[in-house]
PDB file of N, CA and C in Angstrom:
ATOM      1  N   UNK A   1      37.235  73.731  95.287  1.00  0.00           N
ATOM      2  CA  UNK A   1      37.270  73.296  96.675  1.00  0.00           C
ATOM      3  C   UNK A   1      36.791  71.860  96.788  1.00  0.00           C
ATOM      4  N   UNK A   2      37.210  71.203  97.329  1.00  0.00           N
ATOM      5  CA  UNK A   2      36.794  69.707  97.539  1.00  0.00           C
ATOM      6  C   UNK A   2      35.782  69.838  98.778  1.00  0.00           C
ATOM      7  N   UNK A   3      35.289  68.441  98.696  1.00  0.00           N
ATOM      8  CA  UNK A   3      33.914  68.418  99.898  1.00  0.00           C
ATOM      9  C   UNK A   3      34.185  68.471 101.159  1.00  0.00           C
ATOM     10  N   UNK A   4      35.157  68.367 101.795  1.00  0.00           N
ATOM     11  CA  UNK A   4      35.778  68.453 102.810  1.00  0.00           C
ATOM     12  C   UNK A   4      36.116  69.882 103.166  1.00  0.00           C
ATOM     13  N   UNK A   5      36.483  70.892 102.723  1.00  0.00           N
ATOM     14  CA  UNK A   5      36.480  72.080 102.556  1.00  0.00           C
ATOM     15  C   UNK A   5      35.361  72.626 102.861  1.00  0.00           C
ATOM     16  N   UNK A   6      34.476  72.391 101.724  1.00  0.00           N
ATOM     17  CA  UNK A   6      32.877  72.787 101.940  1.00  0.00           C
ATOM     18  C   UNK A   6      32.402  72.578 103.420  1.00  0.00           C
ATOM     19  N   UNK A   7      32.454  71.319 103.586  1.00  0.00           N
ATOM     20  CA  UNK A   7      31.844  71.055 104.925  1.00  0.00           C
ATOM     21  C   UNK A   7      32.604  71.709 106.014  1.00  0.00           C
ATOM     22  N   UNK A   8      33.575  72.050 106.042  1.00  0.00           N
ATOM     23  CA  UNK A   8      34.419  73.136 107.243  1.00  0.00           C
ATOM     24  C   UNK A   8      33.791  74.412 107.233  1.00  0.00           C
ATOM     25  N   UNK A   9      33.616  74.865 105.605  1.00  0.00           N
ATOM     26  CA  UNK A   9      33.467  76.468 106.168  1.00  0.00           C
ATOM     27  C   UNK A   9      31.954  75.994 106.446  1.00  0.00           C
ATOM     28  N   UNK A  10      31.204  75.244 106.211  1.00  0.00           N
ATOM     29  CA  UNK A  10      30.013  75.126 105.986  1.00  0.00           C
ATOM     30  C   UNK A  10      29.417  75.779 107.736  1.00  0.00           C
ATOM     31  N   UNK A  11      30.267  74.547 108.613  1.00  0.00           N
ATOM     32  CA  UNK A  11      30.267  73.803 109.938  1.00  0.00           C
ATOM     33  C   UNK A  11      30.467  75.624 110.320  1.00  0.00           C
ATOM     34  N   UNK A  12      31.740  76.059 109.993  1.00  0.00           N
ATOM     35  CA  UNK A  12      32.421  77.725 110.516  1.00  0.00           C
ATOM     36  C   UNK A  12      31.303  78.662 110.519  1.00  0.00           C
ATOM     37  N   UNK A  13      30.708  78.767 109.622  1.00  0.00           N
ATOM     38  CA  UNK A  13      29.434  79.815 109.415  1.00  0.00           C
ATOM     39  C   UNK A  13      28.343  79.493 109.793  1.00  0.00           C
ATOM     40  N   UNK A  14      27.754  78.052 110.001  1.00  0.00           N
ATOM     41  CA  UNK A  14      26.408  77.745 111.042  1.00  0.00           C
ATOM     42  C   UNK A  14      27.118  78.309 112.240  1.00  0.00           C
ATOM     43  N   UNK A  15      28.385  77.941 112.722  1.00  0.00           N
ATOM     44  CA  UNK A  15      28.587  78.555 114.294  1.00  0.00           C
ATOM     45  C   UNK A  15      28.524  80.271 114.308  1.00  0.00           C
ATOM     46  N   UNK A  16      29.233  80.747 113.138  1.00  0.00           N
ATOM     47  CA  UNK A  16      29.269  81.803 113.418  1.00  0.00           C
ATOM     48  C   UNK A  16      27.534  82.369 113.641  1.00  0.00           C
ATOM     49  N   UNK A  17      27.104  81.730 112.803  1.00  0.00           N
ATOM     50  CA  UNK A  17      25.395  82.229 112.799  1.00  0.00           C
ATOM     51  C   UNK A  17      24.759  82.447 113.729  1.00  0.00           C
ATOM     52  N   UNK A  18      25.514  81.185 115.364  1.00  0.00           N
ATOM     53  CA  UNK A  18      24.456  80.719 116.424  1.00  0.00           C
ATOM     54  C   UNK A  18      25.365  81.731 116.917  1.00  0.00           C
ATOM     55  N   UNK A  19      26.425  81.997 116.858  1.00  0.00           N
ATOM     56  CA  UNK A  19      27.059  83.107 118.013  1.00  0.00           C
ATOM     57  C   UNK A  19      26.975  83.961 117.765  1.00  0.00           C
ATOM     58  N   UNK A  20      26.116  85.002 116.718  1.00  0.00           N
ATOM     59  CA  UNK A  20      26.173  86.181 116.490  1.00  0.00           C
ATOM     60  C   UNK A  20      25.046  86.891 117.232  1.00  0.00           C
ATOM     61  N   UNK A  21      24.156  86.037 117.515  1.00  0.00           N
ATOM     62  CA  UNK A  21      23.223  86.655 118.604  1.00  0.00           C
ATOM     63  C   UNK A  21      23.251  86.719 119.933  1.00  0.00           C
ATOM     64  N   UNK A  22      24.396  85.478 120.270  1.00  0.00           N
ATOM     65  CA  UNK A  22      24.692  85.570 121.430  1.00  0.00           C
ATOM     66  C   UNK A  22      25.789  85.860 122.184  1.00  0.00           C
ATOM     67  N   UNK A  23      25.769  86.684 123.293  1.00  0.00           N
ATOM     68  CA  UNK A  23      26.972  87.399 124.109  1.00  0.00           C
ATOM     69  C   UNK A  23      26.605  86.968 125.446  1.00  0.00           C
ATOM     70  N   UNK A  24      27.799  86.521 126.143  1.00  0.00           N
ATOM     71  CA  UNK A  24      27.930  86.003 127.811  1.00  0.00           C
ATOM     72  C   UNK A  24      28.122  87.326 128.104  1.00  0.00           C
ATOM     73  N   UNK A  25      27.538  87.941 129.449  1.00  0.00           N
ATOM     74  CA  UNK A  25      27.967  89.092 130.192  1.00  0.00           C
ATOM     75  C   UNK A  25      27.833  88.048 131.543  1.00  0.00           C
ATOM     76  N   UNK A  26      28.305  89.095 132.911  1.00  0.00           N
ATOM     77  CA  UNK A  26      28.647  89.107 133.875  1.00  0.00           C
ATOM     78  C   UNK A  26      26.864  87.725 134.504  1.00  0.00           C
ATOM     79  N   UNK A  27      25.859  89.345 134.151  1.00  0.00           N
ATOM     80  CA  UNK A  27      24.354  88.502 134.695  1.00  0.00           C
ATOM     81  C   UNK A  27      23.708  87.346 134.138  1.00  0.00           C
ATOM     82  N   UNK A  28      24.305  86.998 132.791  1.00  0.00           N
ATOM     83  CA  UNK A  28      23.380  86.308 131.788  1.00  0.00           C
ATOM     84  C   UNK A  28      24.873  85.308 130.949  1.00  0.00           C
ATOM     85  N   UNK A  29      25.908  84.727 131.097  1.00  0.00           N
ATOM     86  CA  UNK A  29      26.952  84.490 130.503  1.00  0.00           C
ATOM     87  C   UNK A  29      26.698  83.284 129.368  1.00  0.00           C
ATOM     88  N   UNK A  30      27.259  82.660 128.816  1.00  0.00           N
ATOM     89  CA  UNK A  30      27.217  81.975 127.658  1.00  0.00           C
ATOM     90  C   UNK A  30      27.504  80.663 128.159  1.00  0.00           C
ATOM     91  N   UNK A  31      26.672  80.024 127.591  1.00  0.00           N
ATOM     92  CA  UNK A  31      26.898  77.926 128.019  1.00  0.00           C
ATOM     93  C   UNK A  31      27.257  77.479 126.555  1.00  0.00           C
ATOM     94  N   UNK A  32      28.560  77.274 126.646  1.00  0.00           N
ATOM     95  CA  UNK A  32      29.218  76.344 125.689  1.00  0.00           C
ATOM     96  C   UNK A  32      29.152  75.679 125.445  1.00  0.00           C
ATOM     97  N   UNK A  33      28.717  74.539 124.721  1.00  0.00           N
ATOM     98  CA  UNK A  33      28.467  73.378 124.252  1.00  0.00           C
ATOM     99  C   UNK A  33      29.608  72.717 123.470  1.00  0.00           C
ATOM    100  N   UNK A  34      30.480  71.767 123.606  1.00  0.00           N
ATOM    101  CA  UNK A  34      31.556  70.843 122.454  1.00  0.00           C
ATOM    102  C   UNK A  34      31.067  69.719 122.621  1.00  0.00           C
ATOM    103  N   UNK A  35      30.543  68.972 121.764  1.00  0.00           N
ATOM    104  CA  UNK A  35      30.456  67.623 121.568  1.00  0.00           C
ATOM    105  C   UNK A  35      31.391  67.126 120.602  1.00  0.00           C
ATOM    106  N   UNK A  36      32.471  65.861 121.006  1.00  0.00           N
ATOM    107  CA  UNK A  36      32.969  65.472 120.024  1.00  0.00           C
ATOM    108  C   UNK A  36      32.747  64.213 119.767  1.00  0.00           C
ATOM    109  N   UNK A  37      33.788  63.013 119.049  1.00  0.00           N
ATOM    110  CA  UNK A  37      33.002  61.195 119.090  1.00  0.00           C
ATOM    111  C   UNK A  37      33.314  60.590 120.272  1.00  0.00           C
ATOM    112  N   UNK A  38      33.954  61.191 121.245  1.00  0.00           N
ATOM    113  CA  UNK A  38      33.776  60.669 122.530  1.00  0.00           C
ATOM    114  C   UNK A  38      33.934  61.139 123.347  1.00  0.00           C
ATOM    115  N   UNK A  39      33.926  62.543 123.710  1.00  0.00           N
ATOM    116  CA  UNK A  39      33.347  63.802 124.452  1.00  0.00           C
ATOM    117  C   UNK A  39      32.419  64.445 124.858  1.00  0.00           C
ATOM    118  N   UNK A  40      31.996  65.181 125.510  1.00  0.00           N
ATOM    119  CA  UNK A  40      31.262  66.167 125.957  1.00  0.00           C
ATOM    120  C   UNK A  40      31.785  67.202 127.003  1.00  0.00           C
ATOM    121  N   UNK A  41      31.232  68.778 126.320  1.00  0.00           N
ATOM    122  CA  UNK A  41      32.098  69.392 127.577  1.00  0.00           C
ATOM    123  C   UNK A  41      31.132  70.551 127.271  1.00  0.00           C
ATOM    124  N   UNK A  42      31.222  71.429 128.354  1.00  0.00           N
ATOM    125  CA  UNK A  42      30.136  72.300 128.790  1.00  0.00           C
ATOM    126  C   UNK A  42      31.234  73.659 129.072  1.00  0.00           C
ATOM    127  N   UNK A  43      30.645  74.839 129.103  1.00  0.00           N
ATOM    128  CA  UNK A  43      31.452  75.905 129.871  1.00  0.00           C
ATOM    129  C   UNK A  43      30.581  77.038 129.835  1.00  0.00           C
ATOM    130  N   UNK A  44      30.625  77.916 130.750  1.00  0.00           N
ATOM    131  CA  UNK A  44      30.001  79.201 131.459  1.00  0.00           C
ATOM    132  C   UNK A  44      31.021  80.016 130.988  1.00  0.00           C
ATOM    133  N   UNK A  45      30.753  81.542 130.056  1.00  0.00           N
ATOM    134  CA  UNK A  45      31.600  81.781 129.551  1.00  0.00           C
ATOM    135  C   UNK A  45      31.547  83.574 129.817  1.00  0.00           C
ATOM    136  N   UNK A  46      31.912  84.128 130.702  1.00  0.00           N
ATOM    137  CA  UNK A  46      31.666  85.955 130.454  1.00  0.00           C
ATOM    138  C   UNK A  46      32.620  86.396 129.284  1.00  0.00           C
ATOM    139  N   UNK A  47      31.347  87.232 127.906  1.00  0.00           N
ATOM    140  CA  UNK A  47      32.613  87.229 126.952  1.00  0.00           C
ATOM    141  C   UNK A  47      32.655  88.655 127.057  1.00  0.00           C
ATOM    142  N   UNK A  48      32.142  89.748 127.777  1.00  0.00           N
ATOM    143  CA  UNK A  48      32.686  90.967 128.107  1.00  0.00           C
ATOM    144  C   UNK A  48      34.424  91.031 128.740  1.00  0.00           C
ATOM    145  N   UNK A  49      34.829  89.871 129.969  1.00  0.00           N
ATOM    146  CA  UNK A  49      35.487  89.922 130.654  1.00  0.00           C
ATOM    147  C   UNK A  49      36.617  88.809 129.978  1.00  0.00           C
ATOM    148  N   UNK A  50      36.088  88.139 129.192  1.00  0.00           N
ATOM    149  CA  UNK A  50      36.773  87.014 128.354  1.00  0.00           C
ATOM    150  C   UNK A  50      37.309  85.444 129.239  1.00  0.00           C
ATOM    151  N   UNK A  51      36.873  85.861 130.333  1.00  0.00           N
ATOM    152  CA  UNK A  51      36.629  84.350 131.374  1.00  0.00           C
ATOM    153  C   UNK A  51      35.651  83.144 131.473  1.00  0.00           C
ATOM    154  N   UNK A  52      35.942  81.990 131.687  1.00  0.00           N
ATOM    155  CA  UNK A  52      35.601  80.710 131.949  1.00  0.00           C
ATOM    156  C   UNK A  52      34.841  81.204 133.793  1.00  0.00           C
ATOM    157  N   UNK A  53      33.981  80.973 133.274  1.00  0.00           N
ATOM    158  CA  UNK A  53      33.113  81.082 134.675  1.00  0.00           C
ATOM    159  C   UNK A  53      33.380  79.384 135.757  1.00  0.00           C
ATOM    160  N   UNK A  54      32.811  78.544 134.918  1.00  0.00           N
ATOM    161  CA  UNK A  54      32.326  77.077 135.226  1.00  0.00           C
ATOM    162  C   UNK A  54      32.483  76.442 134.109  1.00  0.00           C
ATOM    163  N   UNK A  55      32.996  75.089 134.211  1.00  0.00           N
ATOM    164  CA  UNK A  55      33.246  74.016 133.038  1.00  0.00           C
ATOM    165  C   UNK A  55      32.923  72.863 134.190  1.00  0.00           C
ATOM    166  N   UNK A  56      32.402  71.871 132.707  1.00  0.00           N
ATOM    167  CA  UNK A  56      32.595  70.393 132.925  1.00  0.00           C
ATOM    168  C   UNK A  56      32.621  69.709 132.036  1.00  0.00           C
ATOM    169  N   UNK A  57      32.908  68.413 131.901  1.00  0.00           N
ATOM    170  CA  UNK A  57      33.465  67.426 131.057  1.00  0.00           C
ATOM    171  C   UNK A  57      33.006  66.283 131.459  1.00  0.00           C
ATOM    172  N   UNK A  58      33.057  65.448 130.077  1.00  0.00           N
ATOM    173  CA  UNK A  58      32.874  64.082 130.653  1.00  0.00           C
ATOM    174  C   UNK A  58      34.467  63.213 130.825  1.00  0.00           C
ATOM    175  N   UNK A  59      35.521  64.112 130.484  1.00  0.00           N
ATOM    176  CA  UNK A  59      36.616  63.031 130.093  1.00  0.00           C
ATOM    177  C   UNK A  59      36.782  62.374 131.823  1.00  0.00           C
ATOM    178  N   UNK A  60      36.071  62.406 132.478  1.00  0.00           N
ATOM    179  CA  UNK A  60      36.612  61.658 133.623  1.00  0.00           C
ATOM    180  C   UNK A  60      35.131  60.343 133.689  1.00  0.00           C
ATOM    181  N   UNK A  61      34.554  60.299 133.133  1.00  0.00           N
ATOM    182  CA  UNK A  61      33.122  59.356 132.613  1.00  0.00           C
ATOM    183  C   UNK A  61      34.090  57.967 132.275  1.00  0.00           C
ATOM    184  N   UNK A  62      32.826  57.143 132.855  1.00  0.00           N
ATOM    185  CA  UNK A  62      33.412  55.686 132.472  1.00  0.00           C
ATOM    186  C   UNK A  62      33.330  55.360 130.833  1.00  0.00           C
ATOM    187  N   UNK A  63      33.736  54.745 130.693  1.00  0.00           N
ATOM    188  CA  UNK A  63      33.840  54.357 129.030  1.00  0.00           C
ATOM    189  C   UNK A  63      32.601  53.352 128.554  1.00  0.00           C
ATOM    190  N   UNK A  64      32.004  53.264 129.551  1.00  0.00           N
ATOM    191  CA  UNK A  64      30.798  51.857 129.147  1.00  0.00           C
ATOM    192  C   UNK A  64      29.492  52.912 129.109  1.00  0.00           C
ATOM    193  N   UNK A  65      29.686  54.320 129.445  1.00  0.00           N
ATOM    194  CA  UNK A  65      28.541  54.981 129.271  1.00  0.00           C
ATOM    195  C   UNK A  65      28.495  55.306 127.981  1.00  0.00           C
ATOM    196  N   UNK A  66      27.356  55.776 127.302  1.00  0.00           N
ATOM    197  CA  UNK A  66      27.013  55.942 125.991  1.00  0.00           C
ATOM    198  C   UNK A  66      27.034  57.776 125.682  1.00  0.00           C
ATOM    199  N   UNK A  67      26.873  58.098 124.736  1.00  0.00           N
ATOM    200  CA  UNK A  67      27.444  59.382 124.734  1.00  0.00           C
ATOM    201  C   UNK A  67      26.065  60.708 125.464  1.00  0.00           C
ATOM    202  N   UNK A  68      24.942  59.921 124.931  1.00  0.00           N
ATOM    203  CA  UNK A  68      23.588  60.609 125.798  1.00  0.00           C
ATOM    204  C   UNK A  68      23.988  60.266 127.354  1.00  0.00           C
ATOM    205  N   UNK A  69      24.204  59.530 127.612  1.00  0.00           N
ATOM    206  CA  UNK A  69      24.427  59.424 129.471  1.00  0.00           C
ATOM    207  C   UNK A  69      26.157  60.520 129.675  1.00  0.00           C
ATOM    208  N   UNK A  70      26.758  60.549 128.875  1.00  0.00           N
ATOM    209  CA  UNK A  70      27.845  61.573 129.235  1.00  0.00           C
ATOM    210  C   UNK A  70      26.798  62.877 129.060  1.00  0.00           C
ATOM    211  N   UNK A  71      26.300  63.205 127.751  1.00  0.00           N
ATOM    212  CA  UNK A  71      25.995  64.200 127.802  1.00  0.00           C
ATOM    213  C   UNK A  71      24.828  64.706 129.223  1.00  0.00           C
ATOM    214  N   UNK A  72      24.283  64.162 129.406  1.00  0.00           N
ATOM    215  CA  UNK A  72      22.971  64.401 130.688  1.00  0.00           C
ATOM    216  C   UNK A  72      24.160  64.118 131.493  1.00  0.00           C
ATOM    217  N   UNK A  73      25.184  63.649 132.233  1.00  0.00           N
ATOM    218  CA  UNK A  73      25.721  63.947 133.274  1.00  0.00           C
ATOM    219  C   UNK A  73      26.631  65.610 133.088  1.00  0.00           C
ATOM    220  N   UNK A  74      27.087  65.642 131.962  1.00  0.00           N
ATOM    221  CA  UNK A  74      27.545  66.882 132.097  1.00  0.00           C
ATOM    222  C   UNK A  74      26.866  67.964 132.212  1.00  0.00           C
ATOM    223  N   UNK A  75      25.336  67.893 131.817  1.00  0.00           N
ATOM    224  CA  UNK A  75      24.517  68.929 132.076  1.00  0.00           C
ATOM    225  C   UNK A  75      24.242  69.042 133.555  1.00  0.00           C
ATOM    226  N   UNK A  76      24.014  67.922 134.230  1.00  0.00           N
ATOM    227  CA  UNK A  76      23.947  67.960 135.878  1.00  0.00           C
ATOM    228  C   UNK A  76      25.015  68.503 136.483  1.00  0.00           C
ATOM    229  N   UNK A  77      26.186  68.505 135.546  1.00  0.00           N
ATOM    230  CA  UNK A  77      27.740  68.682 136.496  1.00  0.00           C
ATOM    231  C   UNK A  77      27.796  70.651 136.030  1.00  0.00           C
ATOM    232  N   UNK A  78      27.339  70.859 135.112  1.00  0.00           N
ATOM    233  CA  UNK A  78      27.477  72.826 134.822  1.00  0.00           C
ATOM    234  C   UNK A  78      26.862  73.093 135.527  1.00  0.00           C
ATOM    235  N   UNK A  79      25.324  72.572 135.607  1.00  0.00           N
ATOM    236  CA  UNK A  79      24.345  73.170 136.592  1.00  0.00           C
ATOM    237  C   UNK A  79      24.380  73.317 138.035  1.00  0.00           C
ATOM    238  N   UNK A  80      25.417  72.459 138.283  1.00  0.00           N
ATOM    239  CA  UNK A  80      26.133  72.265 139.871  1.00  0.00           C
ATOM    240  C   UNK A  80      26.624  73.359 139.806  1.00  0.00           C
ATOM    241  N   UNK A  81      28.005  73.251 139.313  1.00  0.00           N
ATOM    242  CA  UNK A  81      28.542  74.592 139.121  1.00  0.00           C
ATOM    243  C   UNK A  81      28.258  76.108 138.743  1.00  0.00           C
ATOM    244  N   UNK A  82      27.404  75.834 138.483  1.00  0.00           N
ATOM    245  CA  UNK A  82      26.690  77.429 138.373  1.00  0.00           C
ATOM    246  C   UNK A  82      26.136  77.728 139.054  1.00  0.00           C
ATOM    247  N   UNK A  83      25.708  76.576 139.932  1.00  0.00           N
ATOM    248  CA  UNK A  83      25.020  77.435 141.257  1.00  0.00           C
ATOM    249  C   UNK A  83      25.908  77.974 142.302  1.00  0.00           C
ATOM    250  N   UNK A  84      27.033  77.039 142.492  1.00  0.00           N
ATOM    251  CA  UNK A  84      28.240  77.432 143.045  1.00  0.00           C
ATOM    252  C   UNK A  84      28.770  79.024 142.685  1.00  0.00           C
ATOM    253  N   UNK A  85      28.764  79.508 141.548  1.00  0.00           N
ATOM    254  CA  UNK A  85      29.379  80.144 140.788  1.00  0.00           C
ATOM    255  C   UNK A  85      28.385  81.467 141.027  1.00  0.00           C
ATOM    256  N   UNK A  86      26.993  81.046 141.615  1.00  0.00           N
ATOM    257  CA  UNK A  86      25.772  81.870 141.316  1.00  0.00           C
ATOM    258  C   UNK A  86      25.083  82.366 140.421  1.00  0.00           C
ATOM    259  N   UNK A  87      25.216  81.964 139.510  1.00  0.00           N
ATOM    260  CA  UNK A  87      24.439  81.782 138.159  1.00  0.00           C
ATOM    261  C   UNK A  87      23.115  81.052 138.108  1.00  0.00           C
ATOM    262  N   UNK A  88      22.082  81.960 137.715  1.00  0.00           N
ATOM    263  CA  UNK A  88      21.075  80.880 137.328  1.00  0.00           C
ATOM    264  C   UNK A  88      21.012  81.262 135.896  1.00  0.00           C
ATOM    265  N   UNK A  89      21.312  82.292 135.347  1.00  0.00           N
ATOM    266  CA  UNK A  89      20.756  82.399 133.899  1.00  0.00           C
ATOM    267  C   UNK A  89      21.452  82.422 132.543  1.00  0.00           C
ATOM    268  N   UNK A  90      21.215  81.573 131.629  1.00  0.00           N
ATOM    269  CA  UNK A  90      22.679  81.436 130.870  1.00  0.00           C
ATOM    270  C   UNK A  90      22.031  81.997 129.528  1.00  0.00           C
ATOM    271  N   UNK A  91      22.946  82.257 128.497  1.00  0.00           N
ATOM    272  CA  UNK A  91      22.871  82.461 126.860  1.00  0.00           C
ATOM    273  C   UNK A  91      23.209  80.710 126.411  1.00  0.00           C
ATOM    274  N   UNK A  92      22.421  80.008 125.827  1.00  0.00           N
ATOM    275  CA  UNK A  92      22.663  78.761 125.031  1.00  0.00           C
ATOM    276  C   UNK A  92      23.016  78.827 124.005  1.00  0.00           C
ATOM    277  N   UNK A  93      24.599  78.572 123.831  1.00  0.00           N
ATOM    278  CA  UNK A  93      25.653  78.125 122.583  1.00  0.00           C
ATOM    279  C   UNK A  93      25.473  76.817 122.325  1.00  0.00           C
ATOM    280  N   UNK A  94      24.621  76.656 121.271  1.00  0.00           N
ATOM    281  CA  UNK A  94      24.739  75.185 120.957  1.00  0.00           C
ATOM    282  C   UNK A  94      26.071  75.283 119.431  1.00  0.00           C
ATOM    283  N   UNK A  95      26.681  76.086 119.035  1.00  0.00           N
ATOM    284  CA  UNK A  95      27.331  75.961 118.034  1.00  0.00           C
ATOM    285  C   UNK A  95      26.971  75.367 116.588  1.00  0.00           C
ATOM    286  N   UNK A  96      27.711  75.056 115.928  1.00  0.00           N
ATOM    287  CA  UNK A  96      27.172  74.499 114.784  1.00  0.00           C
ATOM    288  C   UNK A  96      26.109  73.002 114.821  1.00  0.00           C
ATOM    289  N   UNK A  97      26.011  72.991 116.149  1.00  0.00           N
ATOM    290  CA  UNK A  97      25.225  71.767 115.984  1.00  0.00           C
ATOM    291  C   UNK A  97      23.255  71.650 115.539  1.00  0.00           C
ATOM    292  N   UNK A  98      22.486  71.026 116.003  1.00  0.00           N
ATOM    293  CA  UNK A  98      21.173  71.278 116.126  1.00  0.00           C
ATOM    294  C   UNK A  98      21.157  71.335 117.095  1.00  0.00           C
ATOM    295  N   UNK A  99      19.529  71.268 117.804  1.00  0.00           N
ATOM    296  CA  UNK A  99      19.197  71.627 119.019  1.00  0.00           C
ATOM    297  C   UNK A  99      18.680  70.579 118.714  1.00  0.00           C
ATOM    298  N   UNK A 100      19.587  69.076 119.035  1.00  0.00           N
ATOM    299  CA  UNK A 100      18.001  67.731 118.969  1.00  0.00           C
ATOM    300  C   UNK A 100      19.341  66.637 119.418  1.00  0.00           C
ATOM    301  N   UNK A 101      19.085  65.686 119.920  1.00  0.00           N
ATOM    302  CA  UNK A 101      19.854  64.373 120.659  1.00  0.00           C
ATOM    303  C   UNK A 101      20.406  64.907 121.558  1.00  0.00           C
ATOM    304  N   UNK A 102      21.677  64.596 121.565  1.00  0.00           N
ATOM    305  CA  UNK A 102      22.764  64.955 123.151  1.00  0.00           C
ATOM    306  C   UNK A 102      22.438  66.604 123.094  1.00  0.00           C
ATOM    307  N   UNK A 103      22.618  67.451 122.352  1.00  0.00           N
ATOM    308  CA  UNK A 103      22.915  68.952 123.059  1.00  0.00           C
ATOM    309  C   UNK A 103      21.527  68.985 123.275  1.00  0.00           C
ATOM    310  N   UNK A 104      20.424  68.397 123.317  1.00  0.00           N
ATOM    311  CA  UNK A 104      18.767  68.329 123.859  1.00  0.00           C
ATOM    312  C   UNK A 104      19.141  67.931 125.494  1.00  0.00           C
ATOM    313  N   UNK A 105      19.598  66.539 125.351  1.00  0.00           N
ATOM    314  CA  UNK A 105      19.502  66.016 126.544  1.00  0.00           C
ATOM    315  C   UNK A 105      20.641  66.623 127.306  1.00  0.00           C
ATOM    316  N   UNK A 106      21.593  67.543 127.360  1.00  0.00           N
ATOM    317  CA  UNK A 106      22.558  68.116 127.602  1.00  0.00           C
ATOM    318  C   UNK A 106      21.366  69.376 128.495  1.00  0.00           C
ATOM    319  N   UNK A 107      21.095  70.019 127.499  1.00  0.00           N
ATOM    320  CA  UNK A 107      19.954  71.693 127.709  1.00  0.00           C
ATOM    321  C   UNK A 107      18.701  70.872 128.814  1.00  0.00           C
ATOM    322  N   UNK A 108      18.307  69.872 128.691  1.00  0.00           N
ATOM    323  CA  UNK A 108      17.232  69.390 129.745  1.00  0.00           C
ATOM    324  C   UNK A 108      18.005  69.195 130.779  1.00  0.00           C
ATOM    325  N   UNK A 109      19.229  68.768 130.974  1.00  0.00           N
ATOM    326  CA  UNK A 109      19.658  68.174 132.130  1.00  0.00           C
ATOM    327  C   UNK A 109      19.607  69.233 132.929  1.00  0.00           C
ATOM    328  N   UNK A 110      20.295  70.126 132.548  1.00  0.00           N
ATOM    329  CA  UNK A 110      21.204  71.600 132.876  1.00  0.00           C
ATOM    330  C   UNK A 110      19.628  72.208 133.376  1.00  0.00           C
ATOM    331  N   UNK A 111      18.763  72.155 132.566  1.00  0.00           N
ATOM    332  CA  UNK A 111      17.309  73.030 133.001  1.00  0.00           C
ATOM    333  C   UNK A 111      16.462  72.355 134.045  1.00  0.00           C
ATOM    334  N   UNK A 112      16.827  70.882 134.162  1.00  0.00           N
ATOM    335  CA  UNK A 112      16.048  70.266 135.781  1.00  0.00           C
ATOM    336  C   UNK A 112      16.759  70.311 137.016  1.00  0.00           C
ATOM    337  N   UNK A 113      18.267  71.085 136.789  1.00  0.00           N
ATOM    338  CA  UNK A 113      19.088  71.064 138.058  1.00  0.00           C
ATOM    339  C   UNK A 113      19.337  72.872 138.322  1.00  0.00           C
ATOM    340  N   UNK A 114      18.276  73.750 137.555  1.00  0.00           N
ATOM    341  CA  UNK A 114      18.233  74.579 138.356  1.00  0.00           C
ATOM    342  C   UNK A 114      18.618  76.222 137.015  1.00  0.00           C
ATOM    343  N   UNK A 115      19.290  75.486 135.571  1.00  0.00           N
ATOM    344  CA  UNK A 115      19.875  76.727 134.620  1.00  0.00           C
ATOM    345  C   UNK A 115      18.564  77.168 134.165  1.00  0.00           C
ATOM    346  N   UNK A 116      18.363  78.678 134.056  1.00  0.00           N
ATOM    347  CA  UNK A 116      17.196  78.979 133.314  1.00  0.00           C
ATOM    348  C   UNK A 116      17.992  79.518 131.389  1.00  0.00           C
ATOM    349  N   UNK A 117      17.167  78.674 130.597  1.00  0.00           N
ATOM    350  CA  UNK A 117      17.650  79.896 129.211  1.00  0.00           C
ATOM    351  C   UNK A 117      16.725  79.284 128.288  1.00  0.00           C
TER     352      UNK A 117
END
């Protein structure tokens, strides 16, 4: 297998790892996390019912913002929406990532505008 390989399934099985403990239901649903090199996107997820509760994104973000200021606006923009949606309490999917830079400042944003997890 070449290193490129490695690092896919590598990336496949940390996610599978972070999602095996966690399940979105109806009361408690799942916050999605995608960060990509010039993205950010969020989603509220019931995986009993297999629906998108609430999403947000930065692809409508100006381009002069930096990827921590997308990410903290998209955490303000789920947390909107979930209140809309009536949600206060989520399961945190951070995916294969860590829990440290943007999906930090992403999880703080989301937790000063009202998400508990």
């Amino acid at each position: 297998m070449s290193e490129l390989q490695n690092k896919s399934i590598n990336k496949t099985q940390r996610a599978a790892r972070t999602r095996s403990t966690i399940r979105g239901t109806a009361e408690r649903p799942r916050l999605s996390v995608v960060i990509t090199n010039r993205h950010v996107s969020a989603q509220l997820i019931n995986d009993a019912e297999g629906k998108t509760i609430a999403a947000a994104t930065s692809l409508s973000a100006k381009d002069s913002q930096t990827m921590t200021e997308k990410a903290k606006d998209v955490g303000v923009e789920i947390a909107k929406r979930a209140k809309k949606a009536k949600v206060t309490k989520v399961a945190f999917d951070r995916g294969a990532k860590k829990y440290h830079g943007r999906i930090k400042v992403l999880a703080d944003a989301a937790r000063e505008n009202g998400l508990e997890f």
